[in-house]
N, C-alpha and C. Protein backbone atom coordinates (compact mmCIF):
# COMPACT_ATOMS: atom_id res chain seq x y z
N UNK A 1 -79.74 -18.50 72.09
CA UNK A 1 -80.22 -17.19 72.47
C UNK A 1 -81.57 -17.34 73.17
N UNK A 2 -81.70 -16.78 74.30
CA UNK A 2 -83.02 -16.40 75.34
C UNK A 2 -84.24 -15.93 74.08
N UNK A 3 -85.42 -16.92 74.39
CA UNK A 3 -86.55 -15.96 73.97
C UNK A 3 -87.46 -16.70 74.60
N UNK A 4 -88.71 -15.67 74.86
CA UNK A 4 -89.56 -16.16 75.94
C UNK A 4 -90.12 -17.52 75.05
N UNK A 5 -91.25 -17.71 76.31
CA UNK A 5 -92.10 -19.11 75.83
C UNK A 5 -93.08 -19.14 74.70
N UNK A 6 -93.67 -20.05 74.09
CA UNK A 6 -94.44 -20.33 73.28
C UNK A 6 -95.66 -19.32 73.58
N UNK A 7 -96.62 -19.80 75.11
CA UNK A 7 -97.51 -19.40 75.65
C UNK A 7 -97.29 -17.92 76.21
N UNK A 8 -96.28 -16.93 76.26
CA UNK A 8 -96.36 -16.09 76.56
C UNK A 8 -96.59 -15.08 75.47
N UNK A 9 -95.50 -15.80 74.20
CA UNK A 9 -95.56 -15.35 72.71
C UNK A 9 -96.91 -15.17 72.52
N UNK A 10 -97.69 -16.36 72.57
CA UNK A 10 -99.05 -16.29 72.20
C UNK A 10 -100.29 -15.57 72.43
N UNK A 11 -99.74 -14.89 74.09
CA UNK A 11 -100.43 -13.76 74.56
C UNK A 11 -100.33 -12.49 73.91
N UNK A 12 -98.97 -12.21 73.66
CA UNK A 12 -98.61 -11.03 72.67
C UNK A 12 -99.12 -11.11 71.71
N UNK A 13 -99.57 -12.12 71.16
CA UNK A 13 -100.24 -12.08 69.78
C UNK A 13 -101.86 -11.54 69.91
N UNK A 14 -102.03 -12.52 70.82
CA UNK A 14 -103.59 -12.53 71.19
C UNK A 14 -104.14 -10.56 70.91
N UNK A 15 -102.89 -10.16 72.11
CA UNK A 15 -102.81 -9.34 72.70
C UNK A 15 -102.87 -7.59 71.46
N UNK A 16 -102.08 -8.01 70.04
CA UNK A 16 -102.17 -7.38 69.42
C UNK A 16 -100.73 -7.15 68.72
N UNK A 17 -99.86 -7.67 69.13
CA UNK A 17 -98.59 -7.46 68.75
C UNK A 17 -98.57 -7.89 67.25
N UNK A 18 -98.05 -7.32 66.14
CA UNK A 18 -97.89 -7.44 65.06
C UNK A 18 -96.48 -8.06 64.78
N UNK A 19 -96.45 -9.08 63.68
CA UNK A 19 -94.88 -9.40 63.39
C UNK A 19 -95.29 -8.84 61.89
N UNK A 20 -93.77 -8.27 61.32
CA UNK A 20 -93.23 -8.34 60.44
C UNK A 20 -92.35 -9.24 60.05
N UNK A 21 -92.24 -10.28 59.60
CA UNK A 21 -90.50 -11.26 59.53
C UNK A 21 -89.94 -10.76 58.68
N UNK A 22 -88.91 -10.59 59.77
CA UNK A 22 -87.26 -10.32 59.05
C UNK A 22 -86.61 -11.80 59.45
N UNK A 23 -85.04 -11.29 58.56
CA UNK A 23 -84.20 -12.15 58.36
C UNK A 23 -84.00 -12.66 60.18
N UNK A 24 -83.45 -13.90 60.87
CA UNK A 24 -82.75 -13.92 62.22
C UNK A 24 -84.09 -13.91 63.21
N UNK A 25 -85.39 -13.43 62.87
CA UNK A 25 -86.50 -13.88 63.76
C UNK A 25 -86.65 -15.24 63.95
N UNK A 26 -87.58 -15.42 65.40
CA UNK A 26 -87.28 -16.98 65.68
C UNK A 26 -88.87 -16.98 66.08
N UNK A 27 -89.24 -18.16 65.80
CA UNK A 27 -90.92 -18.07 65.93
C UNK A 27 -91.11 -19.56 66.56
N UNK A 28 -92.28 -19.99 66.87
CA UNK A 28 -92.97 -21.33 66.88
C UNK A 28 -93.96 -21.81 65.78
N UNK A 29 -94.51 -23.44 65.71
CA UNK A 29 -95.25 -23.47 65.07
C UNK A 29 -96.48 -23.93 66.26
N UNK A 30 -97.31 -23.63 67.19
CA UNK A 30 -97.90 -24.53 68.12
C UNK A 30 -98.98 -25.58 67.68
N UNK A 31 -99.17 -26.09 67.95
CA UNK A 31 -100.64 -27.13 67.75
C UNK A 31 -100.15 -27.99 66.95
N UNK A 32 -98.94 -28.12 66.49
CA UNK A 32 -98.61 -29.15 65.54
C UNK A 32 -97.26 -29.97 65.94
N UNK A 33 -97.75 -30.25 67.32
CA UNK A 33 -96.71 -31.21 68.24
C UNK A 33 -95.26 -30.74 67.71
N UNK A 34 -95.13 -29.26 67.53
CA UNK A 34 -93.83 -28.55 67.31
C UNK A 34 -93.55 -27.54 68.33
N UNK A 35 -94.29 -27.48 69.46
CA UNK A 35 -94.17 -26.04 70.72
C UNK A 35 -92.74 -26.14 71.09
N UNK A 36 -91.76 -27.06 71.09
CA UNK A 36 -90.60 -27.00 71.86
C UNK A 36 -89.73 -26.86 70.67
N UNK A 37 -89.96 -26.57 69.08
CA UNK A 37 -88.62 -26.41 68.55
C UNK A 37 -89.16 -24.74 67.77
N UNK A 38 -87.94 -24.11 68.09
CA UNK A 38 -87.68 -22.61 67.53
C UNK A 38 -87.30 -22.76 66.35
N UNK A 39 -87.67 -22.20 65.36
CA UNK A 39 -87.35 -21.92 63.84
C UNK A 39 -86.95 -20.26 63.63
N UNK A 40 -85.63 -20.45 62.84
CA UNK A 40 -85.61 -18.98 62.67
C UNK A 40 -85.64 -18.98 61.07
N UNK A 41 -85.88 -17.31 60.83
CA UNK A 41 -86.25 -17.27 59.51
C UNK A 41 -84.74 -16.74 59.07
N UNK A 42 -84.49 -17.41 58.18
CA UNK A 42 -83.30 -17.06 57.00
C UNK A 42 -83.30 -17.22 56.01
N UNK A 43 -82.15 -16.79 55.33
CA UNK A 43 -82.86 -16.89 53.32
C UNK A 43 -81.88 -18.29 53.39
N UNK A 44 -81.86 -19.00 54.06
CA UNK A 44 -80.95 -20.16 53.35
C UNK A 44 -82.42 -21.50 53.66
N UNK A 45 -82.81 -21.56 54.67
CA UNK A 45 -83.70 -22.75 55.03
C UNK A 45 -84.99 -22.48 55.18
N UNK A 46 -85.49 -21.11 55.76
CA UNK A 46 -86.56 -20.77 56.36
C UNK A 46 -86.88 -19.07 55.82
N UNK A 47 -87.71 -19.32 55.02
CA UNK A 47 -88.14 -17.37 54.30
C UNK A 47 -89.49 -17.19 54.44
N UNK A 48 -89.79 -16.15 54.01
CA UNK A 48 -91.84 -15.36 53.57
C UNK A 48 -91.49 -15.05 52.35
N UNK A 49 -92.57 -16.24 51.77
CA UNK A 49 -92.81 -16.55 50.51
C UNK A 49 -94.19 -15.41 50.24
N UNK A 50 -94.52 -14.69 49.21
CA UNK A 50 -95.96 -14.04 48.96
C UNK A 50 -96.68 -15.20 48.37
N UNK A 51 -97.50 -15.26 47.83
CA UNK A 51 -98.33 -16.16 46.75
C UNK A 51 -99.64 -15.55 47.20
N UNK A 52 -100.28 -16.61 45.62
CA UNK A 52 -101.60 -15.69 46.15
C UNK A 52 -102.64 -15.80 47.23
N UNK A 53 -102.38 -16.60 47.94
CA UNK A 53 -102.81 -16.89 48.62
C UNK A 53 -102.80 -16.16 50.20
N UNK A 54 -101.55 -15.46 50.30
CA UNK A 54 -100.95 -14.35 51.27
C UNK A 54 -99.43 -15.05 51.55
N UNK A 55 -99.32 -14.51 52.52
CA UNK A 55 -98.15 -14.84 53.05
C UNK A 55 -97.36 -16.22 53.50
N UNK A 56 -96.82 -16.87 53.25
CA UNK A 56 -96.64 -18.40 53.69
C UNK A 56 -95.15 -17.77 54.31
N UNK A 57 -95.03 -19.12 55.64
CA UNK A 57 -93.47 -19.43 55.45
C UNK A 57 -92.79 -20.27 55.02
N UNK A 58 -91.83 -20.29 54.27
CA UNK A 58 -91.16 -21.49 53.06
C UNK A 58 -90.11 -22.72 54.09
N UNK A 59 -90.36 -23.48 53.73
CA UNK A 59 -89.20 -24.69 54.57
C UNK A 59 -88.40 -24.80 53.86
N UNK A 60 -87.35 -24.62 52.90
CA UNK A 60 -86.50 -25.09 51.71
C UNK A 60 -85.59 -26.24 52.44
N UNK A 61 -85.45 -27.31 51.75
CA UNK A 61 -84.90 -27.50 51.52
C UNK A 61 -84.70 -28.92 53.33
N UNK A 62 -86.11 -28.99 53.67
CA UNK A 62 -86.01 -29.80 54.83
C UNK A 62 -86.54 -31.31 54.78
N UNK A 63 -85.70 -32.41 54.88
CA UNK A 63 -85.75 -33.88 54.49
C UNK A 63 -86.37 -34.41 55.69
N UNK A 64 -86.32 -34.04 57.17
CA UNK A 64 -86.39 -34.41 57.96
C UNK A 64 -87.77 -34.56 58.36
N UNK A 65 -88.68 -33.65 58.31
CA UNK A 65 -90.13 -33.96 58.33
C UNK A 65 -90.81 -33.43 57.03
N UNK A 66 -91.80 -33.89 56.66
CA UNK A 66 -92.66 -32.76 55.65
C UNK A 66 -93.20 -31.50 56.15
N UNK A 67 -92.63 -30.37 55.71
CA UNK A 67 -93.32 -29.22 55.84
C UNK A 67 -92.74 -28.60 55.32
N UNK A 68 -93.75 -27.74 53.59
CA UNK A 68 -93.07 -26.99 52.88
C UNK A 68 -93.43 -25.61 53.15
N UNK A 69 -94.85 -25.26 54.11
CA UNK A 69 -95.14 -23.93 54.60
C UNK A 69 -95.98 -23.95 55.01
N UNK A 70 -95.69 -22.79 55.76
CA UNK A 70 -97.34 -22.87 57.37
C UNK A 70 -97.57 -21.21 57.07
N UNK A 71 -98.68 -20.79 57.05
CA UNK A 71 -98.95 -19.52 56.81
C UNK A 71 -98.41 -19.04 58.20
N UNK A 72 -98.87 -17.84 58.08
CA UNK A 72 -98.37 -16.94 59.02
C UNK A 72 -99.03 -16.50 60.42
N UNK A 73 -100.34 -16.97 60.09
CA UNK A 73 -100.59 -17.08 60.74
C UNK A 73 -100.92 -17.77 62.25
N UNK A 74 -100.48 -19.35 61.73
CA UNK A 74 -100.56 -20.41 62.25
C UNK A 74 -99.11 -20.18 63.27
N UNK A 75 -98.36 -19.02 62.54
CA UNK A 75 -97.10 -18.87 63.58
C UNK A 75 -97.13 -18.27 64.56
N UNK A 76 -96.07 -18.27 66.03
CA UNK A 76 -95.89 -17.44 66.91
C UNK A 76 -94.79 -16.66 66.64
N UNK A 77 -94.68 -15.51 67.03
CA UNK A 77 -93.29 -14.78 66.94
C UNK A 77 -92.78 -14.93 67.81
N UNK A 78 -91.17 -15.32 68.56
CA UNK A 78 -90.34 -15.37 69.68
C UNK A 78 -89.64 -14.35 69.79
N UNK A 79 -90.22 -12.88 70.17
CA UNK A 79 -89.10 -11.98 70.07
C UNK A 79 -88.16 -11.98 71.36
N UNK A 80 -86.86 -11.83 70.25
CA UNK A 80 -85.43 -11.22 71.13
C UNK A 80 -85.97 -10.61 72.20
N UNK A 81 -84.60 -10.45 73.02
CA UNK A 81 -84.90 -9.45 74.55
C UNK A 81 -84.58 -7.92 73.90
N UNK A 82 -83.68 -7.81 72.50
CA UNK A 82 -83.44 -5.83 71.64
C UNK A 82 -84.29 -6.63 71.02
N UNK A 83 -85.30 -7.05 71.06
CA UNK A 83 -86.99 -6.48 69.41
C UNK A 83 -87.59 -6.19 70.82
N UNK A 84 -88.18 -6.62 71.97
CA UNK A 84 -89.26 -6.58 73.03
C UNK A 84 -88.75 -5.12 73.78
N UNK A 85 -87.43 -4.73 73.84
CA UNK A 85 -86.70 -3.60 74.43
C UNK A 85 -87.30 -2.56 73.57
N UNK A 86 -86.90 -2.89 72.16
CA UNK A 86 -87.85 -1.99 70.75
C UNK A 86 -88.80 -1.32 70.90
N UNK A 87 -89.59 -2.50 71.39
CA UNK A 87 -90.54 -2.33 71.19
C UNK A 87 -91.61 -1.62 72.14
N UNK A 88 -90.81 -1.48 73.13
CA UNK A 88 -91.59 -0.68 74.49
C UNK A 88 -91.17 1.06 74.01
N UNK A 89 -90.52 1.02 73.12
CA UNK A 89 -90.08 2.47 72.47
C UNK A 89 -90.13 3.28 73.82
N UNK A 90 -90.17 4.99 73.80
CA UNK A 90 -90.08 5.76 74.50
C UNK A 90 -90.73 5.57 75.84
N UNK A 91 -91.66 4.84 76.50
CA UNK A 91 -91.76 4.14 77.52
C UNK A 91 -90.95 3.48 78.65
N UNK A 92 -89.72 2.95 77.52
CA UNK A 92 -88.30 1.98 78.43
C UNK A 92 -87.66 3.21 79.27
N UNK A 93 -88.09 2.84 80.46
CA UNK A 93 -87.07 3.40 81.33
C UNK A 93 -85.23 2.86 82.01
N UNK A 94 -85.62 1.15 82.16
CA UNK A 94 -84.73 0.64 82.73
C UNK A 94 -85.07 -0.65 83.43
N UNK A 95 -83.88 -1.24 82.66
CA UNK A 95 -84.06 -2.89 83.22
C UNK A 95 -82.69 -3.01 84.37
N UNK A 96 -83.17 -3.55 85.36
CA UNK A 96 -82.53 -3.67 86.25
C UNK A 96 -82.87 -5.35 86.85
N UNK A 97 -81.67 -6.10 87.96
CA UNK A 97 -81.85 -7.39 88.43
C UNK A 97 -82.43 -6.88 89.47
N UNK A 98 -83.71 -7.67 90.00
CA UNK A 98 -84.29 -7.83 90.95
C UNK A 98 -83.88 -8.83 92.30
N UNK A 99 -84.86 -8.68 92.90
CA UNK A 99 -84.57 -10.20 94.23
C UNK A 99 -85.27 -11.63 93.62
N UNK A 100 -85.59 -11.19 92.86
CA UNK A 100 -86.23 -12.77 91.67
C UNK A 100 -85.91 -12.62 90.48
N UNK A 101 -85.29 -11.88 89.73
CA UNK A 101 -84.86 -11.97 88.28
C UNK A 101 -84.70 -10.90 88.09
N UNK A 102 -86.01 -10.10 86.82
CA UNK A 102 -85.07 -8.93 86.39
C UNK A 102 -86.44 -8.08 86.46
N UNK A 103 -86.48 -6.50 86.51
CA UNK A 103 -87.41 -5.55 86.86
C UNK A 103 -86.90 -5.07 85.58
N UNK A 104 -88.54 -4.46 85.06
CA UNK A 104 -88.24 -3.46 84.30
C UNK A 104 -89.22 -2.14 84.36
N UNK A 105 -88.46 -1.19 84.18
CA UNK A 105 -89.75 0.49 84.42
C UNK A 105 -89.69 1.29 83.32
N UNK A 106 -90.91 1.27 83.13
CA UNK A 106 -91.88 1.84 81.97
C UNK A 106 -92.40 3.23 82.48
N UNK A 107 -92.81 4.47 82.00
CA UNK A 107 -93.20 5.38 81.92
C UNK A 107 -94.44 5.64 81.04
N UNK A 108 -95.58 5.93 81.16
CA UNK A 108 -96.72 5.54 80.48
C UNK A 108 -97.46 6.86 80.89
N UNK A 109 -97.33 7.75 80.04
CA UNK A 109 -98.25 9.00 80.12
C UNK A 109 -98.13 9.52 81.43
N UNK A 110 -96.63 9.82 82.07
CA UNK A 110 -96.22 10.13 83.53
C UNK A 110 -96.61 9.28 84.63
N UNK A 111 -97.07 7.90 84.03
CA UNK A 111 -97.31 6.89 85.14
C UNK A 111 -96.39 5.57 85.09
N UNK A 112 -95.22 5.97 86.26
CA UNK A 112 -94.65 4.67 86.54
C UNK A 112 -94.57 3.68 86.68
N UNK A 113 -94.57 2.47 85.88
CA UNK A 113 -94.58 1.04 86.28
C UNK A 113 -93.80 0.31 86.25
N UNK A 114 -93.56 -0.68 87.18
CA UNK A 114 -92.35 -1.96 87.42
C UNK A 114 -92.89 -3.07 86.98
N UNK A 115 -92.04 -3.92 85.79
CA UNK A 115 -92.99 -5.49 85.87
C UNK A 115 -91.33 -6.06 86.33
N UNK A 116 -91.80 -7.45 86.85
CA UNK A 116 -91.07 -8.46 87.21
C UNK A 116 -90.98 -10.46 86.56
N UNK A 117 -90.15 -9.97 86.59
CA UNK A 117 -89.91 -11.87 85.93
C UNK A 117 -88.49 -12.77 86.04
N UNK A 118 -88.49 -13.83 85.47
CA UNK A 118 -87.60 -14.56 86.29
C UNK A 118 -86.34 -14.21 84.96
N UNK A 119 -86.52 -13.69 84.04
CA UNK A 119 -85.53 -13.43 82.88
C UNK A 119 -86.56 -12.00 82.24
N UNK A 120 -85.23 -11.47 81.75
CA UNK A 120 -85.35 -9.87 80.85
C UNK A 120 -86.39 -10.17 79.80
N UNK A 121 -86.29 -11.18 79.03
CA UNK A 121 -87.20 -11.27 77.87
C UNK A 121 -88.55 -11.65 78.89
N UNK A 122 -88.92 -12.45 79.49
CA UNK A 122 -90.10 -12.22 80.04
C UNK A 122 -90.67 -11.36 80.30
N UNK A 123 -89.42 -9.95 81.88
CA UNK A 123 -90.16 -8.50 82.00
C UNK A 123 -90.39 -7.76 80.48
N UNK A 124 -89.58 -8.01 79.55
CA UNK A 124 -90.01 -7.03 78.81
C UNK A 124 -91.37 -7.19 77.96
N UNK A 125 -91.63 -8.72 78.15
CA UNK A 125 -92.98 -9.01 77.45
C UNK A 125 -93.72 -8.98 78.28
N UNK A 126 -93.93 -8.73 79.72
CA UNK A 126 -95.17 -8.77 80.40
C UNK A 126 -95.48 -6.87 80.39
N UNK A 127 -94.71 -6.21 80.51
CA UNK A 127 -94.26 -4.55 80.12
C UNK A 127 -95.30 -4.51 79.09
N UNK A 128 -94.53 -5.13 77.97
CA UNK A 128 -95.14 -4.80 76.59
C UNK A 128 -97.12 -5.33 76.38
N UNK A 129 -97.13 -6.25 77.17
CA UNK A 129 -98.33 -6.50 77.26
C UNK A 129 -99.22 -5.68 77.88
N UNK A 130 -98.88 -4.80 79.03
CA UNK A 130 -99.46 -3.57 79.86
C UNK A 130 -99.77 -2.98 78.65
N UNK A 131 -98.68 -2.66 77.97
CA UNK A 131 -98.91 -1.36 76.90
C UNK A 131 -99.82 -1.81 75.46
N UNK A 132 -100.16 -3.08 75.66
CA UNK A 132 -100.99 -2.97 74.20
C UNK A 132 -102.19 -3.24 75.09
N UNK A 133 -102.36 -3.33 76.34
CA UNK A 133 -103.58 -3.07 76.73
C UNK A 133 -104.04 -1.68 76.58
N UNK A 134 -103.21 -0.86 77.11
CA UNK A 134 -103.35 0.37 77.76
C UNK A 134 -103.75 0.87 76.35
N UNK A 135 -103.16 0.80 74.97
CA UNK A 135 -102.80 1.28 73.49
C UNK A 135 -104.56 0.61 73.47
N UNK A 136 -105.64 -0.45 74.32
CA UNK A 136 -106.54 -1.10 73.38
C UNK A 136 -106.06 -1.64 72.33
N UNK A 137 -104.87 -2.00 71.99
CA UNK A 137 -104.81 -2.95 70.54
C UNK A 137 -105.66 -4.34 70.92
N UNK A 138 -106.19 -5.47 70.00
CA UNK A 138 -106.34 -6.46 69.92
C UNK A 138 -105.95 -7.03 68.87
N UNK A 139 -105.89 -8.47 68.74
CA UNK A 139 -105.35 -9.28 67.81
C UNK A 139 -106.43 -9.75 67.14
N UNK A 140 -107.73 -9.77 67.74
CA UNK A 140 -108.97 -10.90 67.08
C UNK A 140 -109.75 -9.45 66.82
């Protein structure tokens, strides 16, 4: 399944985007010579453990390298092209193929905008990034 890049993820974060993990999310771990493998969270290998410490994510049950949990923070979220669609809520106007990939138009307080990219999950995260500007969210 399509999900954008590490470094674009990471902008969304920067940017203000909040994860919740659910079951079937797919994330990164970066800085820990892991940027090219996707982990998804499931209750069989990969969960959010509480402790007291906050939130961890659990490895169960993995022989192959050591790692029994990386907080949550240390993670990226990889959202789907329906969580990033979600997530532009009443804004999504319409994703359409472009002459380079795929367009998408947003509606923003009666102001029209087109973003462009070479795949849907990209427009919808460069979209979504307009809007947590526009919202002022930050992450730091």
């Amino acid at each position: 399944m399509p999900v954008i890049d590490v470094q674009l993820a990471q902008r969304l974060k920067t940017a203000g985007l909040a994860w919740k993990p659910a079951l079937g999310d797919r994330f990164a771990i970066p800085d820990r010579d892991l940027d090219e493998e996707v982990f998804v969270l499931s209750n069989m290998t990969v969960e959010v453990h509480t402790v007291p410490e906050g939130r961890v994510i659990g490895f169960n049950g993995t022989t192959e390298w050591a790692l029994d949990d990386v907080e949550i923070d240390e993670t990226v979220w990889l959202p789907r092209e329906d969580q990033l669609r979600e997530l532009l809520g009443g804004t999504f106007r319409e994703l359409r193929r472009g002459t380079t990939g795929f367009e998408v138009r947003i509606d923003l307080l009666g102001e029209e905008r087109v973003f462009a990219a070479a795949s849907a999950e990209e427009t919808y995260a460069t979209a979504l990034l307009h809007l947590l500007a526009a919202a002022g969210v930050t992450g730091e």
